[in-house]
N, C-alpha and C. Protein backbone atom coordinates (compact mmCIF):
# COMPACT_ATOMS: atom_id res chain seq x y z
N UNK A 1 46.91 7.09 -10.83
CA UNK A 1 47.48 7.76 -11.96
C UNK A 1 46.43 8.68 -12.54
N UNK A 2 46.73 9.77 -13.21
CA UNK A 2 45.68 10.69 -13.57
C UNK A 2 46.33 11.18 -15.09
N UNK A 3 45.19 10.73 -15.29
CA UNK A 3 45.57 10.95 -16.95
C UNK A 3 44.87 12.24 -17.57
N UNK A 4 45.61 13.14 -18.33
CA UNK A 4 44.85 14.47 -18.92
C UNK A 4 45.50 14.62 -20.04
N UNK A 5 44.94 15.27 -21.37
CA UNK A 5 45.02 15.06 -22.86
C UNK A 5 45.59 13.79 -23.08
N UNK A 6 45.70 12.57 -23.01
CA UNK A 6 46.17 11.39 -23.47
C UNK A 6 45.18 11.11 -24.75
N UNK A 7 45.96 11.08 -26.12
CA UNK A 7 45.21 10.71 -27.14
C UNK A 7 45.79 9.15 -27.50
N UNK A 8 44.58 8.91 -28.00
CA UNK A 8 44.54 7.23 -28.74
C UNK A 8 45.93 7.12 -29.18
N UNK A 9 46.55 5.02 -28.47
CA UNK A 9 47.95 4.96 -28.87
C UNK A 9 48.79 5.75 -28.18
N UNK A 10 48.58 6.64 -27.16
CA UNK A 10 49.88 7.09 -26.19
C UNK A 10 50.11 6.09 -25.26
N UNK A 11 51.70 6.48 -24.89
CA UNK A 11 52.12 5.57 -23.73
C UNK A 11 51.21 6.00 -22.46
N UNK A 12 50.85 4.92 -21.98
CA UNK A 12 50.44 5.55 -20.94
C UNK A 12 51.56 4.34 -19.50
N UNK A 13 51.81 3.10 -19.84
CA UNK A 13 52.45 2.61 -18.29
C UNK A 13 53.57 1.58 -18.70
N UNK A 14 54.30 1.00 -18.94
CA UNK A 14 55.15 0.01 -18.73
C UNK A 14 55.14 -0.82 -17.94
N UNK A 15 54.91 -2.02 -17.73
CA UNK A 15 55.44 -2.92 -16.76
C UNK A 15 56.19 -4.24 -17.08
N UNK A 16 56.37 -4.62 -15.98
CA UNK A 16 57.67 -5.75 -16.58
C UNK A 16 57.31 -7.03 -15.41
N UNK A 17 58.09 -8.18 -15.88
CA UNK A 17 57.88 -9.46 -14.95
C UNK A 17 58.99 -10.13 -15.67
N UNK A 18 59.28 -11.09 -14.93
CA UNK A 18 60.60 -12.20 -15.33
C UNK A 18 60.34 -13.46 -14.76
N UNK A 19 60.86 -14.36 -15.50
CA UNK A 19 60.44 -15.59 -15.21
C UNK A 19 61.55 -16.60 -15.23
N UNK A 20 62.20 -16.79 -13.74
CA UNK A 20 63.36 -17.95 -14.03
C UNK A 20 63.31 -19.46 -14.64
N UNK A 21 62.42 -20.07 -15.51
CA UNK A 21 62.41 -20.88 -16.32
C UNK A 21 63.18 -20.49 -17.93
N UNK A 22 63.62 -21.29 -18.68
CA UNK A 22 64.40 -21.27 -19.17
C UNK A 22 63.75 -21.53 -20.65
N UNK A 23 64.04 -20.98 -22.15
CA UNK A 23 62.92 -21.49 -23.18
C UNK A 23 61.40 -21.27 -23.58
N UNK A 24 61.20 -21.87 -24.20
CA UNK A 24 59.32 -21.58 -23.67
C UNK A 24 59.03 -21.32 -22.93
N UNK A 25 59.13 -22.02 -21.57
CA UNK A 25 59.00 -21.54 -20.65
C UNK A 25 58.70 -20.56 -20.18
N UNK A 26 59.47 -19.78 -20.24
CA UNK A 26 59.96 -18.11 -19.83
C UNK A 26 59.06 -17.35 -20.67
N UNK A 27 58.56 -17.50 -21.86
CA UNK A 27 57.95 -16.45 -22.55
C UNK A 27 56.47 -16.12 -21.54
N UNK A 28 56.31 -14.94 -21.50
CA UNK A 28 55.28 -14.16 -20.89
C UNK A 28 54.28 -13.91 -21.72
N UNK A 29 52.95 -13.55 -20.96
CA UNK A 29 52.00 -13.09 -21.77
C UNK A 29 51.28 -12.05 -20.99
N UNK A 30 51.33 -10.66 -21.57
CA UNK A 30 50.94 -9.50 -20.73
C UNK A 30 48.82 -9.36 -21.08
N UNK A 31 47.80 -9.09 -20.02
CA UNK A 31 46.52 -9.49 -20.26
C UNK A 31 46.16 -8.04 -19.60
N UNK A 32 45.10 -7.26 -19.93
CA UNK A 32 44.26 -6.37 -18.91
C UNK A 32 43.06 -6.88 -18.68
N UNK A 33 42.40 -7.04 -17.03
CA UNK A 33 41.35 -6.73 -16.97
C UNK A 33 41.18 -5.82 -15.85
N UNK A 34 39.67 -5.79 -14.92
CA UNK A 34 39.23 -4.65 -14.36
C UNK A 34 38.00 -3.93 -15.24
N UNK A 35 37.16 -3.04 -14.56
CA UNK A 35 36.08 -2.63 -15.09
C UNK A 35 36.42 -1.31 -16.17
N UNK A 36 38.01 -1.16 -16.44
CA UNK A 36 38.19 0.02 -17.16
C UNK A 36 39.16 -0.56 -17.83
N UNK A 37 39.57 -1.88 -18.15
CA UNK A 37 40.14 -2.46 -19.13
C UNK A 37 39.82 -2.35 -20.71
N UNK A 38 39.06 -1.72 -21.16
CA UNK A 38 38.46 -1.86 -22.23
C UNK A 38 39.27 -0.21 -22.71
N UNK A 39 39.52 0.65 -21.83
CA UNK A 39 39.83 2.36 -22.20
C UNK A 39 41.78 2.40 -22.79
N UNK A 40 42.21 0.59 -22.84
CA UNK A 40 43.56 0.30 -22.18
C UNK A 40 44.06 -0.45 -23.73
N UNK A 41 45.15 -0.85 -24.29
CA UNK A 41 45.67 -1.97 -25.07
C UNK A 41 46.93 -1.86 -24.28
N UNK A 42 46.88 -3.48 -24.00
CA UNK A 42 48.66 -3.60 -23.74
C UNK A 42 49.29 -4.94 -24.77
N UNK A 43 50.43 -4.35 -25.01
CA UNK A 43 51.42 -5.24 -25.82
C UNK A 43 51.52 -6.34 -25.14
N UNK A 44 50.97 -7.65 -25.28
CA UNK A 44 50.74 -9.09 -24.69
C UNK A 44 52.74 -9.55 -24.38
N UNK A 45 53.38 -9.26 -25.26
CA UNK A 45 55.05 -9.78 -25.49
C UNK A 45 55.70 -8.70 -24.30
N UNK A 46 55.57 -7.46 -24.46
CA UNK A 46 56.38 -6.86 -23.69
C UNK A 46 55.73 -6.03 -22.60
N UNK A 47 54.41 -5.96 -22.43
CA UNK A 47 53.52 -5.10 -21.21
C UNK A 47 53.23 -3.59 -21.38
N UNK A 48 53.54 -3.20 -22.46
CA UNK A 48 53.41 -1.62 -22.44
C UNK A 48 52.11 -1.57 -23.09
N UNK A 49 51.35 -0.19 -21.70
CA UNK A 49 49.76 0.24 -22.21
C UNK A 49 49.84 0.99 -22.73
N UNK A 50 49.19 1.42 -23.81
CA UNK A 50 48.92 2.48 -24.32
C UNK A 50 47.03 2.47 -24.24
N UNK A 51 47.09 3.74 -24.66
CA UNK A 51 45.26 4.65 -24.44
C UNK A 51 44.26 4.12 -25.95
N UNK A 52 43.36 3.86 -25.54
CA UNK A 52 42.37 2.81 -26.50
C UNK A 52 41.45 4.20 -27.32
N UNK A 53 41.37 5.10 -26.39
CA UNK A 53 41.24 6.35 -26.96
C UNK A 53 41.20 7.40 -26.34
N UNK A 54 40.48 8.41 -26.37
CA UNK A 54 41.26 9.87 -26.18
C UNK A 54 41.01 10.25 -25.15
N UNK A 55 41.66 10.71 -23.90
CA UNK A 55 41.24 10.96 -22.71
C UNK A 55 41.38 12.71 -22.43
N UNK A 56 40.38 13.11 -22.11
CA UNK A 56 40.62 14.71 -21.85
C UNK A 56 40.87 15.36 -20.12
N UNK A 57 40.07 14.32 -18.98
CA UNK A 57 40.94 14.47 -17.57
C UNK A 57 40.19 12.94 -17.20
N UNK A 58 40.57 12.39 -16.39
CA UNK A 58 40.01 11.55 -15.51
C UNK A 58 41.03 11.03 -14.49
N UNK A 59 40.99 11.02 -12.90
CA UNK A 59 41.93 10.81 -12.23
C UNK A 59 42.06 9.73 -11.85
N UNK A 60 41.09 8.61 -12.02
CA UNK A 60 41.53 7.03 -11.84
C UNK A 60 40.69 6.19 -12.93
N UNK A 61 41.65 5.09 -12.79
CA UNK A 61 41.06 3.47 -13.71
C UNK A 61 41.27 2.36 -12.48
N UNK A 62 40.10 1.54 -12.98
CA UNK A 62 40.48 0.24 -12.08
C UNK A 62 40.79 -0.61 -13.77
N UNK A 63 42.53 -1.01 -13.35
CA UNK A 63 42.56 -2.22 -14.31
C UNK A 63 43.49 -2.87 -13.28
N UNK A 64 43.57 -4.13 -13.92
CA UNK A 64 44.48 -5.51 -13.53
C UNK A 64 45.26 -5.79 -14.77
N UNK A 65 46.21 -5.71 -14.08
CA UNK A 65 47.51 -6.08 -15.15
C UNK A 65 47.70 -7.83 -14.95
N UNK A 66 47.77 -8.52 -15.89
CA UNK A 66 48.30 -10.08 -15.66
C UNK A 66 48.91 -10.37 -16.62
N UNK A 67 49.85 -11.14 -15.54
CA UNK A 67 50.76 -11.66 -16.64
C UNK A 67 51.31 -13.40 -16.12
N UNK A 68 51.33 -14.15 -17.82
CA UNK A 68 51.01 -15.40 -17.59
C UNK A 68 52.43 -15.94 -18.18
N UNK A 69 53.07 -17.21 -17.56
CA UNK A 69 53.76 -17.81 -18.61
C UNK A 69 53.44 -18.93 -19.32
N UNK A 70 54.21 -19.62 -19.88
CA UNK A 70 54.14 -21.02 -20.92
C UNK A 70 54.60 -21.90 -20.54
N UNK A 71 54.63 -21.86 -19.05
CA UNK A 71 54.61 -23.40 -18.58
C UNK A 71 53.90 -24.21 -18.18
N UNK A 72 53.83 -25.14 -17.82
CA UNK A 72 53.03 -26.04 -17.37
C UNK A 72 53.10 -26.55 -16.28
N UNK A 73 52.39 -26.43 -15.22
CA UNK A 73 51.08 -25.30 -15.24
C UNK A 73 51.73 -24.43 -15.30
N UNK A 74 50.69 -23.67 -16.61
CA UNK A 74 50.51 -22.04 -16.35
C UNK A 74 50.51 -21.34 -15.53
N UNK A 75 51.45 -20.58 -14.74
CA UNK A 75 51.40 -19.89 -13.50
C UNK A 75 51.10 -18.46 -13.65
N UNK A 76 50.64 -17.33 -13.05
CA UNK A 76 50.17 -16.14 -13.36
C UNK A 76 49.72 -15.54 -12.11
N UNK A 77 50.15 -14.08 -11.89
CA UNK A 77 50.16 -13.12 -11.21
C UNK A 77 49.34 -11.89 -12.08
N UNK A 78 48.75 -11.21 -10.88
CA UNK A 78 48.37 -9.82 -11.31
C UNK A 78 48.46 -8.78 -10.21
N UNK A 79 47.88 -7.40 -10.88
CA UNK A 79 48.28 -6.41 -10.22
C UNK A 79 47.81 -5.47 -10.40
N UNK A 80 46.90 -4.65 -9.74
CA UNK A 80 45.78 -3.30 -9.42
C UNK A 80 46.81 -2.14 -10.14
């Protein structure tokens, strides 16, 4: 992805996951890491990143998207 004028608080990605448990269970928890996780905020409830601050060009990030649920065990996936 290549990001150019992105200012602080823009959308920058959406992602999504579902979880066939039922209740607690099911509630998700959206996480970034990667060595460019820090340039990133994502909404933990629903997964959407937005820009931590102001980007003027850069054509890649390494982040990891994860996302966890509330069961027991905690099961969790991620994604480059």
């Amino acid at each position: 992805m290549s990001i150019i004028g992105v200012q602080k608080g823009d959308f920058v990605l959406g992602v999504s996951a579902m979880d066939a448990d039922e209740g607690e269970n099911s509630k998700l928890k959206f996480t970034l890491g990667g060595k460019d996780a820090q340039n990133f905020d994502v909404n933990p409830a629903n997964g959407v990143i937005t820009a931590s601050e102001n980007f003027k060009q850069k054509s890649s990030f390494d982040i990891i998207v994860e996302v966890q649920d509330e069961g027991l065990p905690r099961l969790k996936r991620e994604s480059r």
